[in-house]
PDB file of N, CA and C in Angstrom:
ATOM      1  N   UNK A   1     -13.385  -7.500  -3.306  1.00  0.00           N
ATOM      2  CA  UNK A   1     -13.314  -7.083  -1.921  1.00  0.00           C
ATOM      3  C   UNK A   1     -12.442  -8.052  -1.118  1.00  0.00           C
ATOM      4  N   UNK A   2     -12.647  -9.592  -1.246  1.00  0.00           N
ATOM      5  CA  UNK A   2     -12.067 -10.549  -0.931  1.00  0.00           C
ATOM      6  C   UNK A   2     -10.204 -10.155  -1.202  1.00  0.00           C
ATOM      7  N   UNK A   3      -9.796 -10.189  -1.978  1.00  0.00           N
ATOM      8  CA  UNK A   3      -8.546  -9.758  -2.643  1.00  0.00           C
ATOM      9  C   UNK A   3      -7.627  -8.158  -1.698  1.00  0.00           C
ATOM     10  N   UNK A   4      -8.794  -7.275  -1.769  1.00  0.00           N
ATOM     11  CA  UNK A   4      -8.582  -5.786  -0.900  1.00  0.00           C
ATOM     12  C   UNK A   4      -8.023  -5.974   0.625  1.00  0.00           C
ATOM     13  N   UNK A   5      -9.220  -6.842   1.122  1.00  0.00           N
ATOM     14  CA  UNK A   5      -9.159  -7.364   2.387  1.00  0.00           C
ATOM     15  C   UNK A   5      -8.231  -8.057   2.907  1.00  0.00           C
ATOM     16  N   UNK A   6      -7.476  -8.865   2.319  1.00  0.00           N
ATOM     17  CA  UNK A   6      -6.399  -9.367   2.794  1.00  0.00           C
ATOM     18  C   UNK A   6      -5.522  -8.703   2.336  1.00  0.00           C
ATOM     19  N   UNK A   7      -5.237  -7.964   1.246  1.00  0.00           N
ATOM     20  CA  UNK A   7      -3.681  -6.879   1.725  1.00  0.00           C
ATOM     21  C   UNK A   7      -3.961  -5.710   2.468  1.00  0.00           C
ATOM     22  N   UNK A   8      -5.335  -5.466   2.468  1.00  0.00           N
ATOM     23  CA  UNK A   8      -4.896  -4.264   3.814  1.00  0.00           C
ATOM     24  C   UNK A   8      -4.993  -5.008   5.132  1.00  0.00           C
ATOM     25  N   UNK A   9      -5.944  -6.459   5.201  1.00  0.00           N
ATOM     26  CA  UNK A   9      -5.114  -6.998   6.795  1.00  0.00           C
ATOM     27  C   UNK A   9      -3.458  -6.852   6.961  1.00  0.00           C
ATOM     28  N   UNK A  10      -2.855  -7.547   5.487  1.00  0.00           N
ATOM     29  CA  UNK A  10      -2.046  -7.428   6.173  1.00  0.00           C
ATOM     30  C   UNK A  10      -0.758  -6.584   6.298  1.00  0.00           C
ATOM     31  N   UNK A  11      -1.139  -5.118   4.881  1.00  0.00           N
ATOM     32  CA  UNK A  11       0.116  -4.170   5.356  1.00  0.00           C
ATOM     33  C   UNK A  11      -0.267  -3.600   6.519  1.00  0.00           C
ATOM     34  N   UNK A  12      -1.909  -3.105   6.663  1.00  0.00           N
ATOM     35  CA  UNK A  12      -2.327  -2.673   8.230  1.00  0.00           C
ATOM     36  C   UNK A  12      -2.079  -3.162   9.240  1.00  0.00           C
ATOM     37  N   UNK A  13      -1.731  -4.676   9.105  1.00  0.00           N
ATOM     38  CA  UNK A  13      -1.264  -5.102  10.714  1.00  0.00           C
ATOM     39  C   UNK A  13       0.189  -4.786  10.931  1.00  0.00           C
ATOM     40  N   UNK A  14       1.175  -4.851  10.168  1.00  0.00           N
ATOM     41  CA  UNK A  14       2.321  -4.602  10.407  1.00  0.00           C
ATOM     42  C   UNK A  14       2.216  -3.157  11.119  1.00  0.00           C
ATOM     43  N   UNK A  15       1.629  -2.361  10.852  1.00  0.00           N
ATOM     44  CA  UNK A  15       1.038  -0.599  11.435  1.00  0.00           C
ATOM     45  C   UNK A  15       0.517  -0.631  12.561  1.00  0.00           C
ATOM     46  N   UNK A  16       0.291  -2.041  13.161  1.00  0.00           N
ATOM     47  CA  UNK A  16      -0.465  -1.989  14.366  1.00  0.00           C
ATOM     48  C   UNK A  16      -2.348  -2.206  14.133  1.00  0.00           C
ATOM     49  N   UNK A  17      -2.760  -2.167  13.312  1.00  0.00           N
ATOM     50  CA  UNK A  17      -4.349  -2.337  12.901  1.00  0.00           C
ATOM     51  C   UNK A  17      -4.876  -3.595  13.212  1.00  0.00           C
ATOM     52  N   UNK A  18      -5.897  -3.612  14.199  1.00  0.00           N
ATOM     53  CA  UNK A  18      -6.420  -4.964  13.956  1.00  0.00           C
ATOM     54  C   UNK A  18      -7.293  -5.616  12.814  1.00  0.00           C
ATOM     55  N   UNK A  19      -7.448  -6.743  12.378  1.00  0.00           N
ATOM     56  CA  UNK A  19      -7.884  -6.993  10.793  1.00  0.00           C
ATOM     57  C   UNK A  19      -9.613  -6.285  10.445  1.00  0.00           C
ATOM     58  N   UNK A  20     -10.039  -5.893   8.858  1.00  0.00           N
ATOM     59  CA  UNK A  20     -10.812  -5.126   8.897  1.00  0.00           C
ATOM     60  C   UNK A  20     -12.252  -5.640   8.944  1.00  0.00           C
ATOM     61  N   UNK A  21     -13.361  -4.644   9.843  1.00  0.00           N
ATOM     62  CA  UNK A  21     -14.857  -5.758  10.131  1.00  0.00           C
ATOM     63  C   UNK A  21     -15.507  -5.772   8.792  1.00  0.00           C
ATOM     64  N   UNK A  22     -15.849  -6.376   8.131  1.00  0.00           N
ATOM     65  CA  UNK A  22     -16.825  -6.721   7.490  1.00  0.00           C
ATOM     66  C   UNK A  22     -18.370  -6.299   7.460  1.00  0.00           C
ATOM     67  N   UNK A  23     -18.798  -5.325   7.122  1.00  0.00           N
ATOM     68  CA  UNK A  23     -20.744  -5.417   7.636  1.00  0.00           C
ATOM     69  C   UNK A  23     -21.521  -6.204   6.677  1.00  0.00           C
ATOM     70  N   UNK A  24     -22.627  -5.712   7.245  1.00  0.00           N
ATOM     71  CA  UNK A  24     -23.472  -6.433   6.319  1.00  0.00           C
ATOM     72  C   UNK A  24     -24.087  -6.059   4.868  1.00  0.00           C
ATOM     73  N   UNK A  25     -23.135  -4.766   4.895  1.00  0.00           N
ATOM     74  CA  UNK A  25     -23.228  -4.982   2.919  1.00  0.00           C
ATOM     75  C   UNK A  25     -22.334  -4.374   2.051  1.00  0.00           C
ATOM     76  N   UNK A  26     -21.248  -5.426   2.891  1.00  0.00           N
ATOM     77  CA  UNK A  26     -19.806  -5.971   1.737  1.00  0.00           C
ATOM     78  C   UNK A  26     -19.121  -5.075   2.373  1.00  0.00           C
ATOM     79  N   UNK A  27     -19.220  -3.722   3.226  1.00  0.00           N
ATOM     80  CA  UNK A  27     -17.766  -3.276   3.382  1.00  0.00           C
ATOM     81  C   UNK A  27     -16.859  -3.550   4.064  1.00  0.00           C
ATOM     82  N   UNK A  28     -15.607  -2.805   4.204  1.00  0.00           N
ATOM     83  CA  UNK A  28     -15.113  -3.349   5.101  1.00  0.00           C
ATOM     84  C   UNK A  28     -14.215  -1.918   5.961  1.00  0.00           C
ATOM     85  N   UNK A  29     -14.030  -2.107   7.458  1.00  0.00           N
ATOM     86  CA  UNK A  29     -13.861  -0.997   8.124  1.00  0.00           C
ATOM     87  C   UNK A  29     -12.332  -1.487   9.063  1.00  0.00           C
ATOM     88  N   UNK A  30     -11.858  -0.807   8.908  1.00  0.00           N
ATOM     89  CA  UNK A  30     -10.243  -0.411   9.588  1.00  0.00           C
ATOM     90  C   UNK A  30     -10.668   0.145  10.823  1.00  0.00           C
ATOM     91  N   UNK A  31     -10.753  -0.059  12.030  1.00  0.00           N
ATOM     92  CA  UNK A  31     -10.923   0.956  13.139  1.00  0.00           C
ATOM     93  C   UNK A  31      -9.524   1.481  13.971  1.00  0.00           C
ATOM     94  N   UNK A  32      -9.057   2.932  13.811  1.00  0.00           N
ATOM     95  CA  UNK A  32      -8.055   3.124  14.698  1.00  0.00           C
ATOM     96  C   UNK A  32      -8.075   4.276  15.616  1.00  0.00           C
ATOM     97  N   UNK A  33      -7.186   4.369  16.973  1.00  0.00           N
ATOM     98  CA  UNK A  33      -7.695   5.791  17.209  1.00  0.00           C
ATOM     99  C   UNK A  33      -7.659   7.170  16.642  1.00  0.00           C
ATOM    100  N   UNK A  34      -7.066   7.050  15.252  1.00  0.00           N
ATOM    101  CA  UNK A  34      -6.572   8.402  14.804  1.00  0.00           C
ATOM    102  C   UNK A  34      -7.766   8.587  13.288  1.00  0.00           C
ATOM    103  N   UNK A  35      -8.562   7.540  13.540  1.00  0.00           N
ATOM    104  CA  UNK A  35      -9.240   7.691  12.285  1.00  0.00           C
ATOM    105  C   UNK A  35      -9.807   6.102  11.680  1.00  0.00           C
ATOM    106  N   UNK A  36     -10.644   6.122  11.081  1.00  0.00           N
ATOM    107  CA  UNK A  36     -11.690   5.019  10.029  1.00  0.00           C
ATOM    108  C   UNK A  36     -11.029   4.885   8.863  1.00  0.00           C
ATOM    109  N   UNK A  37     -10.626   4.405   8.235  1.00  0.00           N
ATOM    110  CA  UNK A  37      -9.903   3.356   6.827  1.00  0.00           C
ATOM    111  C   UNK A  37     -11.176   2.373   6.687  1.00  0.00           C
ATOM    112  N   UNK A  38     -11.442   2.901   5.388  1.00  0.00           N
ATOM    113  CA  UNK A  38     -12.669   1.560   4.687  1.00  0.00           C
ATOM    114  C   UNK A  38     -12.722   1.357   3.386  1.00  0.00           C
ATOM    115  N   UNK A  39     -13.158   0.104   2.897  1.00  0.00           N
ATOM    116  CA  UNK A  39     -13.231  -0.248   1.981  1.00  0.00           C
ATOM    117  C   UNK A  39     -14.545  -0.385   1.244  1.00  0.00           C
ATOM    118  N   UNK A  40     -14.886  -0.296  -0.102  1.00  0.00           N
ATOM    119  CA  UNK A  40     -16.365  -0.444  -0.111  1.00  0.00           C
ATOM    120  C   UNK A  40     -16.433  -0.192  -1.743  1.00  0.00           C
ATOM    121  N   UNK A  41     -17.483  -1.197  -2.281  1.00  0.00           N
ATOM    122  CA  UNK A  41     -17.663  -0.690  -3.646  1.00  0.00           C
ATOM    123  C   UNK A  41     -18.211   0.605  -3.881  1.00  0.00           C
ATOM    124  N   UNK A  42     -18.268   1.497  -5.163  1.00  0.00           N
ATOM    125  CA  UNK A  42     -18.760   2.341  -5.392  1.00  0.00           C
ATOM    126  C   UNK A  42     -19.924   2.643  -5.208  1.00  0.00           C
ATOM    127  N   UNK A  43     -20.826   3.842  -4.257  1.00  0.00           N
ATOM    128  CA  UNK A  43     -22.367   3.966  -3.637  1.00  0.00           C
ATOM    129  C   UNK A  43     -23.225   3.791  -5.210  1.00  0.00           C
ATOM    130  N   UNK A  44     -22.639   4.249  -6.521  1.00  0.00           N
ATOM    131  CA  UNK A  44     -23.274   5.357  -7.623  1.00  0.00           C
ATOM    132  C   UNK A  44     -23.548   4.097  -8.526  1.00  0.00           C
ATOM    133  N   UNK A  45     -23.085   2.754  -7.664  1.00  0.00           N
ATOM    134  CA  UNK A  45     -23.089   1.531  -8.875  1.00  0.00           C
ATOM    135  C   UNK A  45     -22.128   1.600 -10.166  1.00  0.00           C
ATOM    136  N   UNK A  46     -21.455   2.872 -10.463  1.00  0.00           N
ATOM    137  CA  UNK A  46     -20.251   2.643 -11.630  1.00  0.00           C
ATOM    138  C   UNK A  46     -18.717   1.733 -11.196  1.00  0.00           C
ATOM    139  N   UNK A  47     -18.138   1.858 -11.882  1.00  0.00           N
ATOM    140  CA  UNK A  47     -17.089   1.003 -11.923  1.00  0.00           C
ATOM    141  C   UNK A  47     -15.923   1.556 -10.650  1.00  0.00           C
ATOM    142  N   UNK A  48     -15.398   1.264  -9.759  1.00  0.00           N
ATOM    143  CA  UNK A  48     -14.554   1.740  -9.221  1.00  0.00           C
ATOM    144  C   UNK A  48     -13.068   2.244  -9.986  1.00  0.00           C
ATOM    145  N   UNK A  49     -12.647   3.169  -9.559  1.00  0.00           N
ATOM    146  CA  UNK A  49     -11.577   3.631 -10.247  1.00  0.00           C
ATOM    147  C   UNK A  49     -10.528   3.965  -9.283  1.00  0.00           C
ATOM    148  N   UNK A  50      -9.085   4.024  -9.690  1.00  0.00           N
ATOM    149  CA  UNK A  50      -7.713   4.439  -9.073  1.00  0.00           C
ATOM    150  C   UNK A  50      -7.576   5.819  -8.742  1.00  0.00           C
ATOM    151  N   UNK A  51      -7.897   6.477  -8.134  1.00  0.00           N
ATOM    152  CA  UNK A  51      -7.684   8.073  -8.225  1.00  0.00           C
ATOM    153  C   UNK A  51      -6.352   8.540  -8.668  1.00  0.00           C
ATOM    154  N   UNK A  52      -6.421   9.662  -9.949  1.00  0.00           N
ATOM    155  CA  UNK A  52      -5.396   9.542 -10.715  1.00  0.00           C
ATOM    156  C   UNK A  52      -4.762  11.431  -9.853  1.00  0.00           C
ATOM    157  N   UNK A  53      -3.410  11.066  -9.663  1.00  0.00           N
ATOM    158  CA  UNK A  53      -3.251  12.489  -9.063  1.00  0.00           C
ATOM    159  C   UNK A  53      -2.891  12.279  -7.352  1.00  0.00           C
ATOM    160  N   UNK A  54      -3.732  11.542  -6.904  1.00  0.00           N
ATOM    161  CA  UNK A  54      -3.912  11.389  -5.391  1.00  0.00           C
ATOM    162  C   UNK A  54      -3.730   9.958  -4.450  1.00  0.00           C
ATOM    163  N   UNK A  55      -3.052  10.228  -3.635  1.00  0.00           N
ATOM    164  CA  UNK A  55      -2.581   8.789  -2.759  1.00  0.00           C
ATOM    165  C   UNK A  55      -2.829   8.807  -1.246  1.00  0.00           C
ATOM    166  N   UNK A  56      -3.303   7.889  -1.191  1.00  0.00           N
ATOM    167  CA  UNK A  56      -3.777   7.799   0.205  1.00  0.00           C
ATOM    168  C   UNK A  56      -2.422   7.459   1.004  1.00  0.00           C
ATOM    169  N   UNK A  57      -2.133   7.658   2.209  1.00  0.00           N
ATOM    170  CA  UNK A  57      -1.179   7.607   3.229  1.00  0.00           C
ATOM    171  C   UNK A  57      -1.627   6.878   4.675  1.00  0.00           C
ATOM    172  N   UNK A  58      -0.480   5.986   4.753  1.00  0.00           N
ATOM    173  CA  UNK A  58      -0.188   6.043   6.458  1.00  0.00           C
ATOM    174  C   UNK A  58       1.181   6.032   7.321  1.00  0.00           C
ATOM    175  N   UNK A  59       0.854   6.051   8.088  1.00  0.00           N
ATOM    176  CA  UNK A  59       1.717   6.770   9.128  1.00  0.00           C
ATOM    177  C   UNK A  59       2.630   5.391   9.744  1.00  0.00           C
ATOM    178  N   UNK A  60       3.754   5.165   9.813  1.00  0.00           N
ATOM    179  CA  UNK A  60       4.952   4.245  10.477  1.00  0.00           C
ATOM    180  C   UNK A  60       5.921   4.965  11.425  1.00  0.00           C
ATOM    181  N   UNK A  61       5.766   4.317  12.300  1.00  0.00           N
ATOM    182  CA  UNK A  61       6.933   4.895  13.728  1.00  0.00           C
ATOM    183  C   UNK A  61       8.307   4.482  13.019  1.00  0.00           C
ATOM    184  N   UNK A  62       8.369   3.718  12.317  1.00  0.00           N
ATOM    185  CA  UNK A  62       9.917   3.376  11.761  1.00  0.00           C
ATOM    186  C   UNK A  62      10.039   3.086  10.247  1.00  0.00           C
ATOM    187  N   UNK A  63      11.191   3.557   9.984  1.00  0.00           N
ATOM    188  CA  UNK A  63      11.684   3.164   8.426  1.00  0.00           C
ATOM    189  C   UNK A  63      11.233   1.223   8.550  1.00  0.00           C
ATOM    190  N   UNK A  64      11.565   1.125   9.850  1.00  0.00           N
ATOM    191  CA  UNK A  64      11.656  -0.444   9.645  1.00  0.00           C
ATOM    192  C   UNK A  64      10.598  -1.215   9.133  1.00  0.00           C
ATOM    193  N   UNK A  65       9.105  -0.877   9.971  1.00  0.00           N
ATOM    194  CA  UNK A  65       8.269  -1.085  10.064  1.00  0.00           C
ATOM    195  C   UNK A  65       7.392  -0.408   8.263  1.00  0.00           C
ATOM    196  N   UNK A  66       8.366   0.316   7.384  1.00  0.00           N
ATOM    197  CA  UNK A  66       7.717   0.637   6.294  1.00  0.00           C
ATOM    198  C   UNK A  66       8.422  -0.251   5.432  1.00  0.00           C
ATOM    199  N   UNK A  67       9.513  -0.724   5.519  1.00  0.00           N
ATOM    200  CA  UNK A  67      10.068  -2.050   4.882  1.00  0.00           C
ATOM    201  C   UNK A  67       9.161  -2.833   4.636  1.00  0.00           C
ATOM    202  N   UNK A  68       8.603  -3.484   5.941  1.00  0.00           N
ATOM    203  CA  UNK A  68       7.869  -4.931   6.723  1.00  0.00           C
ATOM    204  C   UNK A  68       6.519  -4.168   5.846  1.00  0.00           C
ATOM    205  N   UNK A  69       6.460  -3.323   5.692  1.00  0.00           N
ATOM    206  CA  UNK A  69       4.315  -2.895   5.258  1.00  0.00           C
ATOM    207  C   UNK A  69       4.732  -2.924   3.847  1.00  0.00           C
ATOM    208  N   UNK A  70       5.955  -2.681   3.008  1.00  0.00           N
ATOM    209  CA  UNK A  70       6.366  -2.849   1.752  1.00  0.00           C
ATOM    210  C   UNK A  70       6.066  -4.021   1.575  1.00  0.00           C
ATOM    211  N   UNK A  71       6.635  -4.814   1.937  1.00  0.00           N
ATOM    212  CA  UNK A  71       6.757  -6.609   1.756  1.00  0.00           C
ATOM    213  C   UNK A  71       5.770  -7.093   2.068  1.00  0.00           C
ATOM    214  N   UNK A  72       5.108  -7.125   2.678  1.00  0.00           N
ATOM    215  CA  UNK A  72       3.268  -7.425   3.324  1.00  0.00           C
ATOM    216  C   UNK A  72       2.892  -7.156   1.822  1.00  0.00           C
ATOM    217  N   UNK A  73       2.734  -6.476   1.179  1.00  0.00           N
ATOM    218  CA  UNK A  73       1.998  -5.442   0.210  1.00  0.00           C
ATOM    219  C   UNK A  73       2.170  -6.196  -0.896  1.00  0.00           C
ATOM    220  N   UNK A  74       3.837  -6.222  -0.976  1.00  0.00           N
ATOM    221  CA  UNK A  74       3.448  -7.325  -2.343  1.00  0.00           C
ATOM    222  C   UNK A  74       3.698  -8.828  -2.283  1.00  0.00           C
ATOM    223  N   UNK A  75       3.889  -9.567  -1.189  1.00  0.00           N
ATOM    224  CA  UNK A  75       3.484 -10.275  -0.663  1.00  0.00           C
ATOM    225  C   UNK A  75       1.950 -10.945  -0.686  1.00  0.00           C
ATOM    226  N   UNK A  76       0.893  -9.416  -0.665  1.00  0.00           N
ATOM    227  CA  UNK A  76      -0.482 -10.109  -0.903  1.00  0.00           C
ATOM    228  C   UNK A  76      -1.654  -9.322  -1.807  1.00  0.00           C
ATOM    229  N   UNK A  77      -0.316  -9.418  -3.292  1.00  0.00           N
ATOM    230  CA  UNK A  77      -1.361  -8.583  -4.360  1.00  0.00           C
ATOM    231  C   UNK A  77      -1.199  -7.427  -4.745  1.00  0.00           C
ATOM    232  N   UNK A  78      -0.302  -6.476  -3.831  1.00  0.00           N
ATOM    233  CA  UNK A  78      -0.237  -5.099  -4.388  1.00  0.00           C
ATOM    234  C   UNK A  78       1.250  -5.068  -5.259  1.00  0.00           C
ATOM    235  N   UNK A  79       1.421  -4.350  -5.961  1.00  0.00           N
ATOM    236  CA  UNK A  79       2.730  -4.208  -7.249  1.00  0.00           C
ATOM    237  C   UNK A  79       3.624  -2.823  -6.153  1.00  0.00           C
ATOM    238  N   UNK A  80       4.932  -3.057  -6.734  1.00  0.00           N
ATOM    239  CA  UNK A  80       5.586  -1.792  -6.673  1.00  0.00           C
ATOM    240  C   UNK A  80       5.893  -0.924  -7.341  1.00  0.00           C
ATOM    241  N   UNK A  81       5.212   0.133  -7.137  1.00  0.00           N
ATOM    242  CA  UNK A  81       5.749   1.587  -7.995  1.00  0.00           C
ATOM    243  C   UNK A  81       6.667   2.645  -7.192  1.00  0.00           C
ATOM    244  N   UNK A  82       7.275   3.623  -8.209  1.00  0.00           N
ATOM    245  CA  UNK A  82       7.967   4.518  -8.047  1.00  0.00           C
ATOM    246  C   UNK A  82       9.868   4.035  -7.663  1.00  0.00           C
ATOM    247  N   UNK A  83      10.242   4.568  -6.855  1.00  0.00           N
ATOM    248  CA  UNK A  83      11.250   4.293  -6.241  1.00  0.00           C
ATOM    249  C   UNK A  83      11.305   3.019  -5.371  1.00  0.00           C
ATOM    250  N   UNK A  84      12.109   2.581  -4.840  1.00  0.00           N
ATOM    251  CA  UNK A  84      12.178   1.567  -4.117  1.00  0.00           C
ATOM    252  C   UNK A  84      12.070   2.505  -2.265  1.00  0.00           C
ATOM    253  N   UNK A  85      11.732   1.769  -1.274  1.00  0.00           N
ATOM    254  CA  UNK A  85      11.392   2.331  -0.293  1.00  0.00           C
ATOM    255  C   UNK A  85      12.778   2.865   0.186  1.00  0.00           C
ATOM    256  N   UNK A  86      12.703   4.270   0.885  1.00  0.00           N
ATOM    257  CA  UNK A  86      13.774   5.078   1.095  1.00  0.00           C
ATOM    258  C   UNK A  86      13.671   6.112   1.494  1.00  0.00           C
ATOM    259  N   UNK A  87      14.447   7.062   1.874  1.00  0.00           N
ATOM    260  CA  UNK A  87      14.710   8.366   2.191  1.00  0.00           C
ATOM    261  C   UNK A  87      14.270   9.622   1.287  1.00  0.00           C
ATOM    262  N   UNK A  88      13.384  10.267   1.209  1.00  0.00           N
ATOM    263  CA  UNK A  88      12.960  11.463   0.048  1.00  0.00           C
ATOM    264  C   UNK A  88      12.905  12.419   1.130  1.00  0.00           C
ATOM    265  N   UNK A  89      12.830  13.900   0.163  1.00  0.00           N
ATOM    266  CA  UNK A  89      12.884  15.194   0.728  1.00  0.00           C
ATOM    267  C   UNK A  89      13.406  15.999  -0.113  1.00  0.00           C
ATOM    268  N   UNK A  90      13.265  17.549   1.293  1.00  0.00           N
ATOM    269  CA  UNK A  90      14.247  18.297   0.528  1.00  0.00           C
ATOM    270  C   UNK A  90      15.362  18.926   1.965  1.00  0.00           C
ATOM    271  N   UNK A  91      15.758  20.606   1.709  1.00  0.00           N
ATOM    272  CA  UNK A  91      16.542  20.642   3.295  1.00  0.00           C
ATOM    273  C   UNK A  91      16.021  20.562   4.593  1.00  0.00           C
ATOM    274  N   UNK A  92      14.482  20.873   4.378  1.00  0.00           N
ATOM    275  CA  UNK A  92      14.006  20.918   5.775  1.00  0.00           C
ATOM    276  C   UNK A  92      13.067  19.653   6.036  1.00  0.00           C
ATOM    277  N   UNK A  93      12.626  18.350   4.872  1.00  0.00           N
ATOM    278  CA  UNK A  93      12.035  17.689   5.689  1.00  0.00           C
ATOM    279  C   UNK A  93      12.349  16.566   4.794  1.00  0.00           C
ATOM    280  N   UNK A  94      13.149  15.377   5.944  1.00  0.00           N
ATOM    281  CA  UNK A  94      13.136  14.220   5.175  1.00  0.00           C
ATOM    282  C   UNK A  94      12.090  13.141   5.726  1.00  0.00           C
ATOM    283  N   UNK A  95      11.956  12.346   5.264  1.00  0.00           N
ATOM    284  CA  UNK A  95      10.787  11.252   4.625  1.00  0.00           C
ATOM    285  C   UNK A  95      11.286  10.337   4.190  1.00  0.00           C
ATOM    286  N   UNK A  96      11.303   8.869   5.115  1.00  0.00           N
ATOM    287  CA  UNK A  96      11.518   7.269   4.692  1.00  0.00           C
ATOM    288  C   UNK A  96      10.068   7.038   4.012  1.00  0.00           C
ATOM    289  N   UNK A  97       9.795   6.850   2.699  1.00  0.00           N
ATOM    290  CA  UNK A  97       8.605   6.812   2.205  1.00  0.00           C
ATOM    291  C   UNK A  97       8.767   5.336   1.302  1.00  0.00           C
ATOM    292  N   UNK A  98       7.613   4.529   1.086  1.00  0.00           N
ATOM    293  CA  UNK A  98       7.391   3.416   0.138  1.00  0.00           C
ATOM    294  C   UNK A  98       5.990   3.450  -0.297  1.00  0.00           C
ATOM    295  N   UNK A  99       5.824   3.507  -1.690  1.00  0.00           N
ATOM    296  CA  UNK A  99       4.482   3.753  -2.351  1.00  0.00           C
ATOM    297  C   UNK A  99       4.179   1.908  -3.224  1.00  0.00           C
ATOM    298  N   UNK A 100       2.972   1.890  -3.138  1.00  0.00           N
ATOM    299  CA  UNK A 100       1.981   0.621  -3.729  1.00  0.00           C
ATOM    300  C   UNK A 100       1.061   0.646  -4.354  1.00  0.00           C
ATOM    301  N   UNK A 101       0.641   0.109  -5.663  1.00  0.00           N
ATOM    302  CA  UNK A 101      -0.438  -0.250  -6.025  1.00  0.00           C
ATOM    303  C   UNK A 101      -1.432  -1.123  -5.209  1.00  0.00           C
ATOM    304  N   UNK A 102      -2.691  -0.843  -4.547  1.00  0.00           N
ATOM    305  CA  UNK A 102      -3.320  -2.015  -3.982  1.00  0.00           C
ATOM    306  C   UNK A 102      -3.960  -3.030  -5.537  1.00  0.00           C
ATOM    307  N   UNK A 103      -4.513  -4.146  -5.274  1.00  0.00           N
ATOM    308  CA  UNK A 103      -5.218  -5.006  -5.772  1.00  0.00           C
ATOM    309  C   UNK A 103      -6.140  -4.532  -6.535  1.00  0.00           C
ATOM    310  N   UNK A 104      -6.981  -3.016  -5.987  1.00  0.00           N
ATOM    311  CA  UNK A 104      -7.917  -2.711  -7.045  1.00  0.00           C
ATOM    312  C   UNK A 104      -7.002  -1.179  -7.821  1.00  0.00           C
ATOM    313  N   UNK A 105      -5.633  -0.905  -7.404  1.00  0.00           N
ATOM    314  CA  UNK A 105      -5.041  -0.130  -8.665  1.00  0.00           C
ATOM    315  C   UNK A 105      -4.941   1.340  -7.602  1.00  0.00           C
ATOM    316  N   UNK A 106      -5.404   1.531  -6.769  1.00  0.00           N
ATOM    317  CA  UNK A 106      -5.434   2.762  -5.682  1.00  0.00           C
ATOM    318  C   UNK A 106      -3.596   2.480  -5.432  1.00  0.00           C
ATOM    319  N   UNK A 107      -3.259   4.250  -5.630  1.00  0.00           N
ATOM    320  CA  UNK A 107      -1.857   4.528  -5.546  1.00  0.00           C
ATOM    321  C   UNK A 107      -2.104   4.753  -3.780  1.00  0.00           C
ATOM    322  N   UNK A 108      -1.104   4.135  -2.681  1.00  0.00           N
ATOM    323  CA  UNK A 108      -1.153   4.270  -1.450  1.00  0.00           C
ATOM    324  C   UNK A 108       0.518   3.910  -1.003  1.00  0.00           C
ATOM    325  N   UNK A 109       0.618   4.727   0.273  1.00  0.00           N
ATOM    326  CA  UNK A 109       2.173   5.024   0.389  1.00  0.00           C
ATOM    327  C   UNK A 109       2.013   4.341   2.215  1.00  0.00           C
ATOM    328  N   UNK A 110       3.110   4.316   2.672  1.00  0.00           N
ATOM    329  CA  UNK A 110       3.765   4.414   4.066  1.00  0.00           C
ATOM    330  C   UNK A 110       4.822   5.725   4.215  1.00  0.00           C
ATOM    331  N   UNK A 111       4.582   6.600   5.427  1.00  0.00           N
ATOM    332  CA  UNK A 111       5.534   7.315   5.810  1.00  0.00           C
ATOM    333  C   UNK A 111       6.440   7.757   7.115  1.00  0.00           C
ATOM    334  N   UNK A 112       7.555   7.896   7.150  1.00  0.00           N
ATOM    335  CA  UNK A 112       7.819   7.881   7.893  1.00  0.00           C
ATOM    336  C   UNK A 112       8.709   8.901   8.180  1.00  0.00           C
ATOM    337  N   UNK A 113       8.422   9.861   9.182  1.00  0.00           N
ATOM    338  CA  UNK A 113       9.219  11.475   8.976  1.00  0.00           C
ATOM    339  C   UNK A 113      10.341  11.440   9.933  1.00  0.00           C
ATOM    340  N   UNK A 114      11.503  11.816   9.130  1.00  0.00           N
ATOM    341  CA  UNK A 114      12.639  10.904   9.932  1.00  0.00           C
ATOM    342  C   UNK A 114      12.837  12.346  11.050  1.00  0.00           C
ATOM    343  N   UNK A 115      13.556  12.517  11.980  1.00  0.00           N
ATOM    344  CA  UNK A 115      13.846  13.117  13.167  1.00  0.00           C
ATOM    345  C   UNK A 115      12.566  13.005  14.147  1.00  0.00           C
ATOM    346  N   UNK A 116      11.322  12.401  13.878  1.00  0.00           N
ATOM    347  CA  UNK A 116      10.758  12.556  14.821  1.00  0.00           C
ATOM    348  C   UNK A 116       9.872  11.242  15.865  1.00  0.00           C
TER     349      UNK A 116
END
C-alpha cells in the first residue's frame, strides 16, 4: 500500500489531486469533484490481481500535463507499457494518450482528447 500511495500521490498531483487520506483500515482515498479513486487490499482476503483486459483512466487538460503524469509514474515505481506517450485515434477522434503499469501491476492510462 505504502509503494501504491506514493505513485498515485504523485502522478495524481500532477492532475491536480490532493495526496490520498489514509483510514483506519489501510485504505487509501483520492477525493475529487468528478469522482472517488481508492486504493485498498482485496475485501475476499485473496491475492490482489491486475485486471487483465481493462484499464483504469484519467483525465489531463493537456498533452503536457500527460508527459509530467508519465514521468511522475515511473519516476515512483510504475514501468512503461505500450507505445510511448502520444497522439492515437482514428478520423473522428484523436487522443494524446500514455499508459502505466502501477506498483501492484494495474494497467492505468492518462488522456487527453485533443480539440477540446
Amino acid at each position: 500500500m505504502e509503494a501504491s500511495k506514493k505513485f498515485y500521490d504523485a502522478i495524481l498531483g500532477v492532475l491536480g489531486y490532493k495526496p490520498g487520506v489514509m483510514d483506519e483500515k489501510g485504505r487509501c482515498f483520492y477525493y475529487e469533484k468528478t469522482g472517488i479513486f481508492s486504493l485498498s487490499k482485496p475485501i475476499d482476503g485473496k491475492p490482489a490481481t491486475g485486471a487483465n483486459g481493462s484499464t483504469v483512466g484519467f483525465s489531463a487538460d493537456t498533452p503536457e500535463l500527460i508527459n509530467e503524469w508519465h514521468a511522475a509514474g515511473l519516476a515512483n515505481g510504475g514501468a512503461a507499457i505500450e507505445d510511448p506517450p502520444g497522439v492515437r485515434g482514428n478520423d473522428t477522434t484523436q487522443m494524446y494518450l500514455a499508459y502505466l503499469r502501477d506498483p501492484a501491476g494495474n494497467k492505468i492510462c492518462a488522456l487527453h482528447l485533443m480539440g477540446q
